[in-house]
N, C-alpha and C. Protein backbone atom coordinates (compact mmCIF):
# COMPACT_ATOMS: atom_id res chain seq x y z
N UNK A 1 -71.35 1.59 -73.98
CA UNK A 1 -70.06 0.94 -73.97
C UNK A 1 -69.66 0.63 -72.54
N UNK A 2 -69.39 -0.52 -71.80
CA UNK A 2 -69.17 -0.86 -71.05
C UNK A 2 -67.22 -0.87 -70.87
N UNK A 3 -67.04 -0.41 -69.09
CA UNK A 3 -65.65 -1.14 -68.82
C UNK A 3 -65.05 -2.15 -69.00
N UNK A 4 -63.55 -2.21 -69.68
CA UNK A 4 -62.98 -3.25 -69.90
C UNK A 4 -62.71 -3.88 -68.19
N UNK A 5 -62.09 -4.70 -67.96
CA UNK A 5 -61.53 -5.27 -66.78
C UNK A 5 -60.54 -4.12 -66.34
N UNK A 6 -59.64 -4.05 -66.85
CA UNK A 6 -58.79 -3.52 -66.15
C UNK A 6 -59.19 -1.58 -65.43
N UNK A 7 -60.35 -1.13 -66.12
CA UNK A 7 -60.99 -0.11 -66.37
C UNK A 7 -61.42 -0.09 -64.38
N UNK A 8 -62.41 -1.69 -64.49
CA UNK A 8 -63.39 -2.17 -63.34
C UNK A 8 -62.67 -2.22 -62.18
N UNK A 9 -60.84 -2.59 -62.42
CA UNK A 9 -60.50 -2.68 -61.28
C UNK A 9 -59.89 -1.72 -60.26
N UNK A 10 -59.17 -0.80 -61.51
CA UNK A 10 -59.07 0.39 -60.90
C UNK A 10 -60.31 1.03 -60.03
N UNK A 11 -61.39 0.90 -60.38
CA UNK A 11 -62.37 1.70 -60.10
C UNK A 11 -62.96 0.96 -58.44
N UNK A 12 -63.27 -0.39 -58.74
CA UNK A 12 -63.22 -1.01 -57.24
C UNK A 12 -61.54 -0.69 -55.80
N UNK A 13 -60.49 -0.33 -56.85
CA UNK A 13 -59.19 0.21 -55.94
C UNK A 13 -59.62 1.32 -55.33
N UNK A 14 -60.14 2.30 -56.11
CA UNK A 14 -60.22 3.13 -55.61
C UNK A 14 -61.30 3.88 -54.47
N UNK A 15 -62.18 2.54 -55.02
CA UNK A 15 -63.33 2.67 -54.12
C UNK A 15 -62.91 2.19 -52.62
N UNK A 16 -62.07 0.96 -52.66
CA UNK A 16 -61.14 0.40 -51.52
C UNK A 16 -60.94 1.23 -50.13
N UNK A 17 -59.95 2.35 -51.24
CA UNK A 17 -58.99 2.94 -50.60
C UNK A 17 -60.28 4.11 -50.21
N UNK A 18 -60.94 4.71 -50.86
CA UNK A 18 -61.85 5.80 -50.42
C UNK A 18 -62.72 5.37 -49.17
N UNK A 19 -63.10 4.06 -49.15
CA UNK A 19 -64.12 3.07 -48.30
C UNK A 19 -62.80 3.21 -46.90
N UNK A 20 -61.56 2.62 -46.96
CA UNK A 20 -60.61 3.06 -45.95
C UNK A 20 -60.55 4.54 -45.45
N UNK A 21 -60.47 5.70 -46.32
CA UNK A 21 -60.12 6.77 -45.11
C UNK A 21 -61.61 7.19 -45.10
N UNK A 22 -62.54 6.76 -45.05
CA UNK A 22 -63.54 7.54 -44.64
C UNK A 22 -63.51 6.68 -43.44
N UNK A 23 -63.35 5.20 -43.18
CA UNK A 23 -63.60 4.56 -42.31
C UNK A 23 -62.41 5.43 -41.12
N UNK A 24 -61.12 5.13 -41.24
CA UNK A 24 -60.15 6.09 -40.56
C UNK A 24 -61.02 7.12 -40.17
N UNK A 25 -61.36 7.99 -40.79
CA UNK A 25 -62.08 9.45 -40.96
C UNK A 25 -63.28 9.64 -39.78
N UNK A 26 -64.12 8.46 -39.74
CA UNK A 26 -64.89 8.29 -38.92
C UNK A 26 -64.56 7.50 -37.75
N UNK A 27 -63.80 7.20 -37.50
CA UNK A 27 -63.16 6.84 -36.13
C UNK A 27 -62.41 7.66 -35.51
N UNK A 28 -61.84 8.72 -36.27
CA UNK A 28 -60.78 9.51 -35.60
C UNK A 28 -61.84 10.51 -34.73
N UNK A 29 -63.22 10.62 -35.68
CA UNK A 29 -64.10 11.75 -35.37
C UNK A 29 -64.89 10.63 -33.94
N UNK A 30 -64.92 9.65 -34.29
CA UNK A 30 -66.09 8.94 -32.83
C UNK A 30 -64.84 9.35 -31.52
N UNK A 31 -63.47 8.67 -31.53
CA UNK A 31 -62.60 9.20 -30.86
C UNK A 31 -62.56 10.34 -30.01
N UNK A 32 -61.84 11.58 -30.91
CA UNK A 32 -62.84 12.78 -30.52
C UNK A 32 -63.93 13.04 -30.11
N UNK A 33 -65.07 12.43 -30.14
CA UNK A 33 -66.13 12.96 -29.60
C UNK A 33 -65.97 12.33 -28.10
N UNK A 34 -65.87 11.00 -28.13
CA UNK A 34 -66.09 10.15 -26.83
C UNK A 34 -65.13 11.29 -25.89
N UNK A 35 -63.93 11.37 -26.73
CA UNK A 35 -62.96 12.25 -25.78
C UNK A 35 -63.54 13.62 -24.60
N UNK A 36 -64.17 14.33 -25.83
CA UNK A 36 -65.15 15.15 -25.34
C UNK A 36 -66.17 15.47 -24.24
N UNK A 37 -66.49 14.03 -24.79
CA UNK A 37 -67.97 13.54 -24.18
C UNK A 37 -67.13 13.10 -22.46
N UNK A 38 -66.42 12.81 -22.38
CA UNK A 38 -65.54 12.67 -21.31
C UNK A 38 -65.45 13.32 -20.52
N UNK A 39 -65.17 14.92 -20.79
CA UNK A 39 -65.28 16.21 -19.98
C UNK A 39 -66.13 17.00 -19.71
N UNK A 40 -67.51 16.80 -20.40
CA UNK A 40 -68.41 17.46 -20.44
C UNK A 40 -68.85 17.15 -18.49
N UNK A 41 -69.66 17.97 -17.97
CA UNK A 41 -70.20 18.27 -16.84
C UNK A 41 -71.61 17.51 -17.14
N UNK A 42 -71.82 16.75 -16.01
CA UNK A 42 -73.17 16.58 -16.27
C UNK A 42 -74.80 16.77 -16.87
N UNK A 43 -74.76 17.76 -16.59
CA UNK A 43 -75.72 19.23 -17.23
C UNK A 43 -75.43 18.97 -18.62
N UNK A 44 -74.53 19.34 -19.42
CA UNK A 44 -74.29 19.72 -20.35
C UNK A 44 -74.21 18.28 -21.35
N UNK A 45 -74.13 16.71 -20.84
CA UNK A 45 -74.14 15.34 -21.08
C UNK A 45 -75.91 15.46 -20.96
N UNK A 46 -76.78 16.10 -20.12
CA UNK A 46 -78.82 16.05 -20.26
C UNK A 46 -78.40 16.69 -21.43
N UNK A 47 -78.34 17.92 -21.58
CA UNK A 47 -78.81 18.38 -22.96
C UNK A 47 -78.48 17.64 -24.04
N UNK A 48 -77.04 17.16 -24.23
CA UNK A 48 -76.59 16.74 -25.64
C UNK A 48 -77.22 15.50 -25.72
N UNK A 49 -78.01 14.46 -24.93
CA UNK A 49 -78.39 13.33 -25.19
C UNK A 49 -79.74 13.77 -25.57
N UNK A 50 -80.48 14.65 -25.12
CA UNK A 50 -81.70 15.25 -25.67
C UNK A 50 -81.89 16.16 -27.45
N UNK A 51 -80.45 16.42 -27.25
CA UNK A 51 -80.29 16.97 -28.59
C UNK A 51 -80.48 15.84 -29.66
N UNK A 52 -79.50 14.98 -28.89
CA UNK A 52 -79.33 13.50 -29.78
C UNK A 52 -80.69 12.99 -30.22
N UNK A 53 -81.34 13.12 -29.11
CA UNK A 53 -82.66 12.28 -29.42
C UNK A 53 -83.59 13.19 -30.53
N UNK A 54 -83.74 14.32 -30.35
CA UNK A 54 -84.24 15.32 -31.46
C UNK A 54 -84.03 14.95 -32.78
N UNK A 55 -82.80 14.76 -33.33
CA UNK A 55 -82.07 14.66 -34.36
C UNK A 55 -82.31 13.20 -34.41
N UNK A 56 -82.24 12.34 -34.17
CA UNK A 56 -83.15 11.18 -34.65
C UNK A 56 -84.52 10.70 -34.56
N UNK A 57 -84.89 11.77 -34.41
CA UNK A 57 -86.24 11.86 -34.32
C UNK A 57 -86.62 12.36 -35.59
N UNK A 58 -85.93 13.61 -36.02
CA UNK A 58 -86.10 14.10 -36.83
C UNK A 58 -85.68 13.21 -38.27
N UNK A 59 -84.73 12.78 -38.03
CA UNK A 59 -83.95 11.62 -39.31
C UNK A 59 -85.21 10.32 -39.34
N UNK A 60 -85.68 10.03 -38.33
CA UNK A 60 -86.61 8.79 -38.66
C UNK A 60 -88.04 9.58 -39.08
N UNK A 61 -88.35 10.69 -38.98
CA UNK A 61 -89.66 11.29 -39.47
C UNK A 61 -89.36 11.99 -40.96
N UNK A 62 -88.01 12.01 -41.21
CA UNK A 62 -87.77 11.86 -42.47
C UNK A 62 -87.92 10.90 -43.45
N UNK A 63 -87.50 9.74 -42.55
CA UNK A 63 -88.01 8.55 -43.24
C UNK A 63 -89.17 8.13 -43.43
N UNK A 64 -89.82 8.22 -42.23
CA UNK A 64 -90.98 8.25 -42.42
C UNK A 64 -91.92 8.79 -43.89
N UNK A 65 -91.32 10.15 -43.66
CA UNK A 65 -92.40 10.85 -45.16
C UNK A 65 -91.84 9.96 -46.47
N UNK A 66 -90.46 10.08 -46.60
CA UNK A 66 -90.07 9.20 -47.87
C UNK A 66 -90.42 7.72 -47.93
N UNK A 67 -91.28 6.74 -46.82
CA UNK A 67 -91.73 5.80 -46.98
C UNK A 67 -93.11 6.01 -47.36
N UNK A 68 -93.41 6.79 -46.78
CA UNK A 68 -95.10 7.40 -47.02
C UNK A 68 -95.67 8.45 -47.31
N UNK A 69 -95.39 8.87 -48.56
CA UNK A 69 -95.07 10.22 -49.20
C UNK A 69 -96.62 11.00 -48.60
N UNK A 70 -97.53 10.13 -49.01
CA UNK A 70 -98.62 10.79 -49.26
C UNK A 70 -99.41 11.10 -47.89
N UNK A 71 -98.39 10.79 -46.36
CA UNK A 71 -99.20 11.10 -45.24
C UNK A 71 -99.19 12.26 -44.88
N UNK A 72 -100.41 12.83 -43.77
CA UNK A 72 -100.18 13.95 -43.05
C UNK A 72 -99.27 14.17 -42.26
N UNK A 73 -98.90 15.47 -41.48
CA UNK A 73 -98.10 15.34 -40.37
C UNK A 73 -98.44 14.94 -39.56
N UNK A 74 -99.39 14.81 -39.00
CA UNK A 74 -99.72 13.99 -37.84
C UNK A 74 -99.99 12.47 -37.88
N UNK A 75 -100.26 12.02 -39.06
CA UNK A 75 -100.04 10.19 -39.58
C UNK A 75 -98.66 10.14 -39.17
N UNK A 76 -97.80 11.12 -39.70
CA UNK A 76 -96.21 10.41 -39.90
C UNK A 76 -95.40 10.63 -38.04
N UNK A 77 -96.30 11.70 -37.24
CA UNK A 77 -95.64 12.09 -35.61
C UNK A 77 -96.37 10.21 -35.34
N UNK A 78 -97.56 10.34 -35.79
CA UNK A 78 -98.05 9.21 -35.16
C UNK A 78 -97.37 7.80 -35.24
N UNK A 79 -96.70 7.64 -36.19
CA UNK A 79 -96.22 6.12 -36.66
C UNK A 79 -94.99 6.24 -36.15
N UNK A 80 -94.30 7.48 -35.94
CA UNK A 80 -93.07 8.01 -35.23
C UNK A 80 -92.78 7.27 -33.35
N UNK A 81 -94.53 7.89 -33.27
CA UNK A 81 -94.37 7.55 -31.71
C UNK A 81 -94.74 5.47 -31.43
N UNK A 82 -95.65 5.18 -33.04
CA UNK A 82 -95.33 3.54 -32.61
C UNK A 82 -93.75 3.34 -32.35
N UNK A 83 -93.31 3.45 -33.31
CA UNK A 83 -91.85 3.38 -33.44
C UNK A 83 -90.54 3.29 -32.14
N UNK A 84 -91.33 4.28 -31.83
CA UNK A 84 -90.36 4.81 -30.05
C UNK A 84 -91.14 3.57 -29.37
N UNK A 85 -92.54 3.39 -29.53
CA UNK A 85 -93.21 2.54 -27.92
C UNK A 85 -92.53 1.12 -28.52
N UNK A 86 -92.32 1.18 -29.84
CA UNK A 86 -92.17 -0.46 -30.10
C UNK A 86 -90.58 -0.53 -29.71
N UNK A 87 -89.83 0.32 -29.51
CA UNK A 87 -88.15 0.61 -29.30
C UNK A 87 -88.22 -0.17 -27.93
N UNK A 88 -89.06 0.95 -27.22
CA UNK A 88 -89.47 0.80 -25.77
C UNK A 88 -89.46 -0.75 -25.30
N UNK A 89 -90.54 -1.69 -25.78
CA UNK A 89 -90.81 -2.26 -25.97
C UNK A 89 -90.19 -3.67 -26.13
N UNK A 90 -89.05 -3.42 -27.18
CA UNK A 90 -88.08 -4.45 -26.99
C UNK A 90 -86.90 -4.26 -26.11
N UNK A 91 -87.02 -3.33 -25.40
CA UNK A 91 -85.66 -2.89 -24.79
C UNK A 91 -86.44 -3.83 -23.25
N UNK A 92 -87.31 -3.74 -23.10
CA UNK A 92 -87.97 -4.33 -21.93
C UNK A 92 -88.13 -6.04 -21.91
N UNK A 93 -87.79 -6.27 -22.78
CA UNK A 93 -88.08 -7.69 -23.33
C UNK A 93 -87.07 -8.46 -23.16
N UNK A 94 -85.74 -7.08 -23.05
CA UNK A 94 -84.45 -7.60 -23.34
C UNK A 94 -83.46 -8.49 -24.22
C-alpha cells in the first residue's frame, strides 16, 4: 500500500526541516572547530593534521575493501597509495 499525497508531503517536510538542523548542526560544529584550530600552538596543529590524514586514510581503505571485497591487505594499502600519488599528482598539475 503506497502513500497518499498528503502522507508524501509531510514526510518530504520533515525531511526539509531535519536536512536544515543537521546542516545548522554542522556548521555550528565546523565553527567551533576552526575556532579551536585557531589557538592551538603549532606543535599541536603537526599532530592534528597527521591525525587527519590517518583517518582518511583509514575511511578511503575502507572503501577500498567495500569496492573490492575480495582483495588482500596489501592489494587494498596498494591501490590506497595509487590513490595518494594520483592526489599528488593533480595537485601538481594544478
Amino acid at each position: 500500500m503506497g502513500m497518499n499525497h498528503e502522507e508524501h508531503t509531510i514526510l518530504e517536510n520533515r525531511a526539509d526541516v531535519g536536512g536544515a538542523q543537521i546542516q545548522r548542526l554542522a556548521e555550528e560544529l565546523y565553527r567551533e572547530r576552526v575556532a579551536e584550530a585557531r589557538t592551538m600552538p603549532p606543535e599541536e596543529k603537526l599532530l592534528a593534521g597527521e591525525e587527519l590524514f590517518d583517518y582518511a586514510c583509514a575511511i578511503t581503505l575502507a572503501g577500498i575493501r567495500n569496492q573490492f571485497p575480495g582483495l588482500s591487505e596489501e592489494e587494498c594499502l596498494r591501490i590506497l597509495e595509487e590513490r595518494l600519488g594520483l592526489r599528488e599528482r593533480m595537485e601538481r598539475q594544478g
